[in-house]
C-alpha atoms as a PDB file:
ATOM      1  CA  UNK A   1       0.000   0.000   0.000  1.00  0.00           C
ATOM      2  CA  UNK A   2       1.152   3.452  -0.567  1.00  0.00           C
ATOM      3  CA  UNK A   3       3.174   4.808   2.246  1.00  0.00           C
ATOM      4  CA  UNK A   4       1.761   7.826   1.662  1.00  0.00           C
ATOM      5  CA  UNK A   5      -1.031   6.816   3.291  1.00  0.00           C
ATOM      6  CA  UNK A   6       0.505   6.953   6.917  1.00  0.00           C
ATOM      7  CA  UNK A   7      -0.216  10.800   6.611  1.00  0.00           C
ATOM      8  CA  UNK A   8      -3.555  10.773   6.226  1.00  0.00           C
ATOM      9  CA  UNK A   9      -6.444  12.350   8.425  1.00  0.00           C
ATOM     10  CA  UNK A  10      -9.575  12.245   8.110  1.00  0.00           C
ATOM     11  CA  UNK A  11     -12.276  14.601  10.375  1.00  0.00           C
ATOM     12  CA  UNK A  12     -15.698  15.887  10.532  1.00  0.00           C
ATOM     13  CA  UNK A  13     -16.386  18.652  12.838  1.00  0.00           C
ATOM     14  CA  UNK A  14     -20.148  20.167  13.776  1.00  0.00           C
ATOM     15  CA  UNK A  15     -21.898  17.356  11.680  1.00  0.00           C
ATOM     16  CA  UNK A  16     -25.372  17.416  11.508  1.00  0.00           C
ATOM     17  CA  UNK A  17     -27.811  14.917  10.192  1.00  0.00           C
ATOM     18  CA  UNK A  18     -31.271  15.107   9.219  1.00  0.00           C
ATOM     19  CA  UNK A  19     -33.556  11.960   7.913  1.00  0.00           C
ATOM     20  CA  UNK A  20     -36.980  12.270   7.116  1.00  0.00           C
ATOM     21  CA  UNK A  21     -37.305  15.774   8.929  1.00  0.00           C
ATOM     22  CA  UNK A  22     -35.983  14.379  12.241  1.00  0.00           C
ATOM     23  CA  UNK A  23     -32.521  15.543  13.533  1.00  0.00           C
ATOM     24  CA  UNK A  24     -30.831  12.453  14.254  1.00  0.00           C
ATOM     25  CA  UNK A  25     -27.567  13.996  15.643  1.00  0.00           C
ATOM     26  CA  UNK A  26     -25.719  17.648  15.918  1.00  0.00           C
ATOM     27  CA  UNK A  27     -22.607  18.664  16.765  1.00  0.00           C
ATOM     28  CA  UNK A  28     -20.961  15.497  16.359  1.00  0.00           C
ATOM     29  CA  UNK A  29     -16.991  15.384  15.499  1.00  0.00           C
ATOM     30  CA  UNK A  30     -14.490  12.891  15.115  1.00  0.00           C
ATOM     31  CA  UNK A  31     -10.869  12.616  14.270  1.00  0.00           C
ATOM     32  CA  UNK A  32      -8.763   9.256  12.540  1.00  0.00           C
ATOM     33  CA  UNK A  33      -5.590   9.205  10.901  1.00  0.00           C
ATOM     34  CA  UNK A  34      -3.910   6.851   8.734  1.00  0.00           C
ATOM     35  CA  UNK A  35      -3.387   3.502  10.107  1.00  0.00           C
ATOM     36  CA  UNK A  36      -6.337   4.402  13.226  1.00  0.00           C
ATOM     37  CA  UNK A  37      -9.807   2.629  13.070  1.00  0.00           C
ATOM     38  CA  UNK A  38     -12.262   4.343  14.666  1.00  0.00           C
ATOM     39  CA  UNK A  39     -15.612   2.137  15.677  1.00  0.00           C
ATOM     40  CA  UNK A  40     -18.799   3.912  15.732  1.00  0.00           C
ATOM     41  CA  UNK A  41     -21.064   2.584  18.095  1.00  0.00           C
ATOM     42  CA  UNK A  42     -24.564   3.647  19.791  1.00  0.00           C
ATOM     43  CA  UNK A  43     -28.124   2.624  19.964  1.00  0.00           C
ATOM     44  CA  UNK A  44     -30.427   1.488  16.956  1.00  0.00           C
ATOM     45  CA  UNK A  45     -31.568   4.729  15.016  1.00  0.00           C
ATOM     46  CA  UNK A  46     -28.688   6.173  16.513  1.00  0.00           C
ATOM     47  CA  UNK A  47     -27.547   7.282  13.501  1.00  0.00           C
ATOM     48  CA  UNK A  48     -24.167   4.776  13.255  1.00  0.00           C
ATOM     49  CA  UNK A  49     -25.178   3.955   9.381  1.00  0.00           C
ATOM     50  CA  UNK A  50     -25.875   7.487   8.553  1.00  0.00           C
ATOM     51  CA  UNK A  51     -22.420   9.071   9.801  1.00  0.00           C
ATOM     52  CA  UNK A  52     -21.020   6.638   7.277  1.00  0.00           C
ATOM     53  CA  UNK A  53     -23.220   7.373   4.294  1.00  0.00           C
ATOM     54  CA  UNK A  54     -22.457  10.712   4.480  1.00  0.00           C
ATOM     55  CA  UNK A  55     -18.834  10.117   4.597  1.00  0.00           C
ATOM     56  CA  UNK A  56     -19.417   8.175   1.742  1.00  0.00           C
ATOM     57  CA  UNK A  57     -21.569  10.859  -0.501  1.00  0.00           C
ATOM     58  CA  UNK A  58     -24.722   9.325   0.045  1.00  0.00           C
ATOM     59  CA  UNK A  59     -26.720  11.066   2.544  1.00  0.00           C
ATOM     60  CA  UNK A  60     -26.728  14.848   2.341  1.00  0.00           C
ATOM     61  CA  UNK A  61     -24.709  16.672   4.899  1.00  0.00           C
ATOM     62  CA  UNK A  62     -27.128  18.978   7.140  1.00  0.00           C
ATOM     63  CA  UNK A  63     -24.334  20.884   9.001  1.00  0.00           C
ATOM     64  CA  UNK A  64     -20.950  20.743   9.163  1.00  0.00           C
ATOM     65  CA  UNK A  65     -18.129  19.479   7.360  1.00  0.00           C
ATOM     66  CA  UNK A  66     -15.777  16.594   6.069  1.00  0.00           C
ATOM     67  CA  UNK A  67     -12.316  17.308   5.657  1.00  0.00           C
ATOM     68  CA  UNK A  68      -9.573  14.502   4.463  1.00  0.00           C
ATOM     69  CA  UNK A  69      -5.352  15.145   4.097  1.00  0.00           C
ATOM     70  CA  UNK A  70      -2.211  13.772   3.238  1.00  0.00           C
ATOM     71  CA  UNK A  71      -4.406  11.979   0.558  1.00  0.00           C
ATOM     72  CA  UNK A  72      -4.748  12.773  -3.063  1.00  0.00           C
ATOM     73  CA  UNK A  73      -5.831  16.302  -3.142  1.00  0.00           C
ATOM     74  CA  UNK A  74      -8.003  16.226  -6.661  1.00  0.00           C
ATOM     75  CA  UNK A  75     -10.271  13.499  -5.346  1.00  0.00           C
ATOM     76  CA  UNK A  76     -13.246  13.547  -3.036  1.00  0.00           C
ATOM     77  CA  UNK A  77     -13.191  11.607  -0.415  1.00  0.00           C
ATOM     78  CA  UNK A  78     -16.047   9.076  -1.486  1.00  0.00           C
ATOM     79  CA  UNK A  79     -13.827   8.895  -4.349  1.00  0.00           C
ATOM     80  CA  UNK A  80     -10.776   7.761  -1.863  1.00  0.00           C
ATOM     81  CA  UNK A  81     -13.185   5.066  -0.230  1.00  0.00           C
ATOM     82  CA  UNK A  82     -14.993   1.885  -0.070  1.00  0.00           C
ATOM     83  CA  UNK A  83     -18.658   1.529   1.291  1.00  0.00           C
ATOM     84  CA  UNK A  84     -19.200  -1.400   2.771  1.00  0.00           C
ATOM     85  CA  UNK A  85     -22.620  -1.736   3.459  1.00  0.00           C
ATOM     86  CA  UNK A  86     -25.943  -3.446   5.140  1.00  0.00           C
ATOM     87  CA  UNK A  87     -26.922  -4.795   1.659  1.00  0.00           C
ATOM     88  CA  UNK A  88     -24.240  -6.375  -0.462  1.00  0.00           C
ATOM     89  CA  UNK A  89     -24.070  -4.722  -4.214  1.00  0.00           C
ATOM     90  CA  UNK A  90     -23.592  -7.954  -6.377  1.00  0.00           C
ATOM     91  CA  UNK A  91     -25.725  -8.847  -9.535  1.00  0.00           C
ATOM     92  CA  UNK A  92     -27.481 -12.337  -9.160  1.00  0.00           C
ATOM     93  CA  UNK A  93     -27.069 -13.051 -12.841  1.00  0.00           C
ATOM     94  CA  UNK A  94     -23.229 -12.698 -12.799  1.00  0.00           C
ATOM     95  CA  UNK A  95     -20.970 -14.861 -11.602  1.00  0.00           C
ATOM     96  CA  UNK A  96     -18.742 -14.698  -8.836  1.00  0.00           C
ATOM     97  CA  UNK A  97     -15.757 -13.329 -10.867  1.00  0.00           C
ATOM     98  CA  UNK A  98     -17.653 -11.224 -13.150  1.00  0.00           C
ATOM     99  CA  UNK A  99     -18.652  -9.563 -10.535  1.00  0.00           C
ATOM    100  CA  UNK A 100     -15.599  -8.589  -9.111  1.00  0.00           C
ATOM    101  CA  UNK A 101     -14.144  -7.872 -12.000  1.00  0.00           C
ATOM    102  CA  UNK A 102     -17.091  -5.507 -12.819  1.00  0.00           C
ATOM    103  CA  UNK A 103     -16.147  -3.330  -9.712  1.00  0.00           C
ATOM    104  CA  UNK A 104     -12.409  -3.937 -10.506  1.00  0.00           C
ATOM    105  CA  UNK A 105     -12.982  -2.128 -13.361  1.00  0.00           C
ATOM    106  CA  UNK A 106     -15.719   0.563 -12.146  1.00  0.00           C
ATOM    107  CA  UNK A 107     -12.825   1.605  -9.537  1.00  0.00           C
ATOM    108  CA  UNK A 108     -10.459   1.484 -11.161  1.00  0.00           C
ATOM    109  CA  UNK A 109      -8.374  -1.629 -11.011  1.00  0.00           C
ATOM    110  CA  UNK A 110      -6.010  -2.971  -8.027  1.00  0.00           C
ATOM    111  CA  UNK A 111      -5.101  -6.603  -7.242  1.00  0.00           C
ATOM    112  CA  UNK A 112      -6.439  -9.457  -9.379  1.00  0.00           C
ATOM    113  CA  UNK A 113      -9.498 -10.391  -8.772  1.00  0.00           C
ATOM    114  CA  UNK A 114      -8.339 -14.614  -8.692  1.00  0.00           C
ATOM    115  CA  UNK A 115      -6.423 -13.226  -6.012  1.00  0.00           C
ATOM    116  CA  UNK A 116      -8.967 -11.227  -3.895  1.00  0.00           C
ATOM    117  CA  UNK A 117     -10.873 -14.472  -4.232  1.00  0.00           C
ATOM    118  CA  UNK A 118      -8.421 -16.912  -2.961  1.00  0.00           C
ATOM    119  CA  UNK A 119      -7.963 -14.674  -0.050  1.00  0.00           C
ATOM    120  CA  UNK A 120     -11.634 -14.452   1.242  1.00  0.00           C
ATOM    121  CA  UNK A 121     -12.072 -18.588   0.048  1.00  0.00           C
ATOM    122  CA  UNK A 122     -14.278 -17.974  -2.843  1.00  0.00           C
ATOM    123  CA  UNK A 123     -11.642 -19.385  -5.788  1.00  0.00           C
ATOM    124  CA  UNK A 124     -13.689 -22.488  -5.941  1.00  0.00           C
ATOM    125  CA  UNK A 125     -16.848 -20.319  -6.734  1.00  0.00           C
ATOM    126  CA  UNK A 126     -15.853 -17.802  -9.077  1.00  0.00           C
ATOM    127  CA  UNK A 127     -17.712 -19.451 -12.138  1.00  0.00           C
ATOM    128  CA  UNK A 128     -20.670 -19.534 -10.071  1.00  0.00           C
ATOM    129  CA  UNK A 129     -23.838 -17.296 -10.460  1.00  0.00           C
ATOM    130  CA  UNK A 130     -23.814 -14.618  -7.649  1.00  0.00           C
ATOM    131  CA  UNK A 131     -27.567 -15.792  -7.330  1.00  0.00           C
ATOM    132  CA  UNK A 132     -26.684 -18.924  -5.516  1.00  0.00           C
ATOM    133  CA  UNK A 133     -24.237 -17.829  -2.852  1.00  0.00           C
ATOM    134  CA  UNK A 134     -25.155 -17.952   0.928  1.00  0.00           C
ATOM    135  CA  UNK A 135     -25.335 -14.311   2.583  1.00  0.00           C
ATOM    136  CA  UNK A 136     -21.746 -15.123   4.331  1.00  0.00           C
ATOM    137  CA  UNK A 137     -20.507 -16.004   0.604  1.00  0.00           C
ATOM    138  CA  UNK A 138     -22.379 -12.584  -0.609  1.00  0.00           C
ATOM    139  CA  UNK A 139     -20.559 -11.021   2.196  1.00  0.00           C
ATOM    140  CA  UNK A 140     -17.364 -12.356   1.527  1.00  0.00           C
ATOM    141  CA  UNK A 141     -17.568 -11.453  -1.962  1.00  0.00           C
ATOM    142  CA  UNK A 142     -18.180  -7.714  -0.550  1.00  0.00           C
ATOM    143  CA  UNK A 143     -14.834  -7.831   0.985  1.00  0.00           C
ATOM    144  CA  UNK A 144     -13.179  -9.010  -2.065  1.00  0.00           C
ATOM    145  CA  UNK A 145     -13.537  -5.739  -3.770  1.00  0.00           C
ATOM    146  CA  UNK A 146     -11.783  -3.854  -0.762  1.00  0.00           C
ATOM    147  CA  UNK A 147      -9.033  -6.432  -1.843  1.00  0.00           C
ATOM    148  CA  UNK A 148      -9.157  -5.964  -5.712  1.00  0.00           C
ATOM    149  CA  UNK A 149      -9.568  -2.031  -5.596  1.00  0.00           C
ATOM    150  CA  UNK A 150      -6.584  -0.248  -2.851  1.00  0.00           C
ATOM    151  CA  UNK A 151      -8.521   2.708  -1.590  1.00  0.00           C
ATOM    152  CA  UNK A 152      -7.146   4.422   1.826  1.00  0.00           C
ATOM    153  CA  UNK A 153     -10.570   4.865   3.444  1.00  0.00           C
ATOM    154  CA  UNK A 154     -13.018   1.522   4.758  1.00  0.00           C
ATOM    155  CA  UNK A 155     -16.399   2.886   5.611  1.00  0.00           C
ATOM    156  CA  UNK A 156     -17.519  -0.473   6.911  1.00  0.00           C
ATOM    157  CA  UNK A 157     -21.134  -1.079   8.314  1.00  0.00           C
ATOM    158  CA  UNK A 158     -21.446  -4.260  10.705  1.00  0.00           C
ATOM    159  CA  UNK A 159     -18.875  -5.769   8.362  1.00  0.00           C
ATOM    160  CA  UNK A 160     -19.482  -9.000  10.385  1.00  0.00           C
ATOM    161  CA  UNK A 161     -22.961  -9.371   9.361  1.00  0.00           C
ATOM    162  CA  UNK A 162     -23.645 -12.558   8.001  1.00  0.00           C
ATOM    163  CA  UNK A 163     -20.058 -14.204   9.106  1.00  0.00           C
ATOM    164  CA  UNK A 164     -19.239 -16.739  10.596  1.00  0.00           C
ATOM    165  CA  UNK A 165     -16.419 -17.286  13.527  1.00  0.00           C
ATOM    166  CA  UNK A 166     -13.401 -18.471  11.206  1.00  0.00           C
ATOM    167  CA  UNK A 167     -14.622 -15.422   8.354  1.00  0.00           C
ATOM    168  CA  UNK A 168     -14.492 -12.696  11.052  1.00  0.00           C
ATOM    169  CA  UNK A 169     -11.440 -13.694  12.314  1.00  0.00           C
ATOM    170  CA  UNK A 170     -10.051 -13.646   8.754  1.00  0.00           C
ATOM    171  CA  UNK A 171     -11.705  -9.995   8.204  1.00  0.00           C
ATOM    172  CA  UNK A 172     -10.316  -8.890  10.851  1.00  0.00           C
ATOM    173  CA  UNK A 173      -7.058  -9.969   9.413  1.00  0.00           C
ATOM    174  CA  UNK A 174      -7.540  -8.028   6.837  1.00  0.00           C
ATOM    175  CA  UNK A 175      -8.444  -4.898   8.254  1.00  0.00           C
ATOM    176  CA  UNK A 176      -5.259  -5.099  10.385  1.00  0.00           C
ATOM    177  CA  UNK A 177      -3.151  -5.537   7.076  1.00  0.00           C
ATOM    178  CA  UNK A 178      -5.133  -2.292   5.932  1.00  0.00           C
ATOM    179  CA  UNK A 179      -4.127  -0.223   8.924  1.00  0.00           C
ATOM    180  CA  UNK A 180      -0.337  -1.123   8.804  1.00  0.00           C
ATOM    181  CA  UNK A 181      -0.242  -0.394   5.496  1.00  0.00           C
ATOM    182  CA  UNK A 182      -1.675   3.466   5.901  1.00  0.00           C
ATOM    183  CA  UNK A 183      -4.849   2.968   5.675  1.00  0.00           C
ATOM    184  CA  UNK A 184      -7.866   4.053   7.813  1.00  0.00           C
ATOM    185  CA  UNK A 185     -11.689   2.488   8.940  1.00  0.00           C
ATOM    186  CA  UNK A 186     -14.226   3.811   9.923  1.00  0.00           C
ATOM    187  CA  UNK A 187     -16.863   1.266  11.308  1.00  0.00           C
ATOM    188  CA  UNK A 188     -20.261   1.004  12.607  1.00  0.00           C
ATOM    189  CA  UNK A 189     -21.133  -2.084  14.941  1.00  0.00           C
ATOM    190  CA  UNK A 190     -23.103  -3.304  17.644  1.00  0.00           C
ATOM    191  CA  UNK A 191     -19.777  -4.909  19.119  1.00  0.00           C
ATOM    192  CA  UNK A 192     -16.019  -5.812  18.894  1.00  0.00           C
ATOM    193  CA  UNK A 193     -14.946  -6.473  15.379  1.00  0.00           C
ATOM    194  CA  UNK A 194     -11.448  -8.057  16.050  1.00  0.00           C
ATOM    195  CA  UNK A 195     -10.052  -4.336  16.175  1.00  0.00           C
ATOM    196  CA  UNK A 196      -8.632  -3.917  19.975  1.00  0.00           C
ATOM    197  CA  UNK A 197      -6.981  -0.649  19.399  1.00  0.00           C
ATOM    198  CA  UNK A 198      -9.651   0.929  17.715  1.00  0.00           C
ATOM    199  CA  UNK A 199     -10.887   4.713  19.619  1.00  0.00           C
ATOM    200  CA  UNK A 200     -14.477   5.245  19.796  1.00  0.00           C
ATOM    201  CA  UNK A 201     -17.339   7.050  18.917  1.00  0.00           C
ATOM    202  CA  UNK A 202     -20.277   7.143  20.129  1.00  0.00           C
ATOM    203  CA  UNK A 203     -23.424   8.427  18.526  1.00  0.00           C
ATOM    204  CA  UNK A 204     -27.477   9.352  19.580  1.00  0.00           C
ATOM    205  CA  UNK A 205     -28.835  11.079  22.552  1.00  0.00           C
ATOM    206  CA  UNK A 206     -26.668   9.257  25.200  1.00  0.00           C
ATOM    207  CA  UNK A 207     -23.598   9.663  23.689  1.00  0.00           C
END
């Protein structure tokens, strides 16, 4: 990974969200540099899912402000990161592989995607139509393209959904590999996530 990476930061400061006409926080602010994970935890409705959507460009930004360094300065940060979330983005009718290698190619390109398949254990399935994968296969094959595609930023959302003991202890491999090389997470869960040094963040009304 690009040592370049190990300078990164990224913060929001005063961040206010608003779904459906209901203020779900204000004020909030938060602070992760290259090679920190920060977990984002707090009730249900909280608003853990949103904070990472708008990170990620997908939920409009009531108040306050992202701001990302020692990064590539031409690109936005959604453009610097991978969205991991609730629902995995796969098309039934493709195969394993052509899947991946349709992301590979939306974003740009990165390790092979045989290779980003060995390492989550779905080699053996690539000529297989997403359609018939288990949800801890679907959500395996969701981590693949953090592996095929090097971005500095994870925006992960209960990446342990669907996973079974031996798969969350090899995501959680992975995510440690991530953070030595540079990179940074940012992750929403109920719980632990195999990340022991990871600060906090706590979101909602009893934060």
């Amino acid at each position: 990974m690009p040592a370049r990476w190990a300078e990164m930061r990224l913060e929001g400061s005063g961040l206010t969200c608003v779904r459906g006409g209901r203020e779900v926080f204000a004020g909030l602010g938060f602070s992760v540099a290259g090679g920190e994970a920060l977990l984002v935890t707090g009730r249900n409705g909280a608003g853990k899912s949103s904070l990472l959507r708008m990170i990620a460009g997908l939920v409009r930004i009531a108040g306050g402000q992202f701001a990302v360094t020692g990064v590539d300065a031409e690109k936005t940060i959604p453009e610097q990161a991978h969205y991991l979330g609730h629902l995995d983005a796969l098309k039934p009718s493709l195969t394993v592989a052509e899947n991946l290698g349709f992301w590979a190619r939306y974003l740009g390109g990165g390790a092979p995607p045989q290779t980003a398949l060995a390492t989550v254990g779905l080699a053996a399935l690539a000529d297989l139509p997403a359609a018939y994968l288990s949800a801890g296969q679907r959500r395996r094959l969701s981590i693949a393209r953090l592996l095929a595609v090097q971005r500095p930023i994870w925006l992960l959302d209960e990446p342990t959904s669907a996973l079974d003991r031996e798969a969350q202890d090899a995501l959680a491999g992975l995510m440690r590999q991530h953070l030595s090389g540079g990179g940074l997470i940012v992750a929403a869960a109920h719980g632990p996530i195999g990340l022991e040094r990871a600060k906090e963040l706590r979101v909602g009304a009893d934060a």
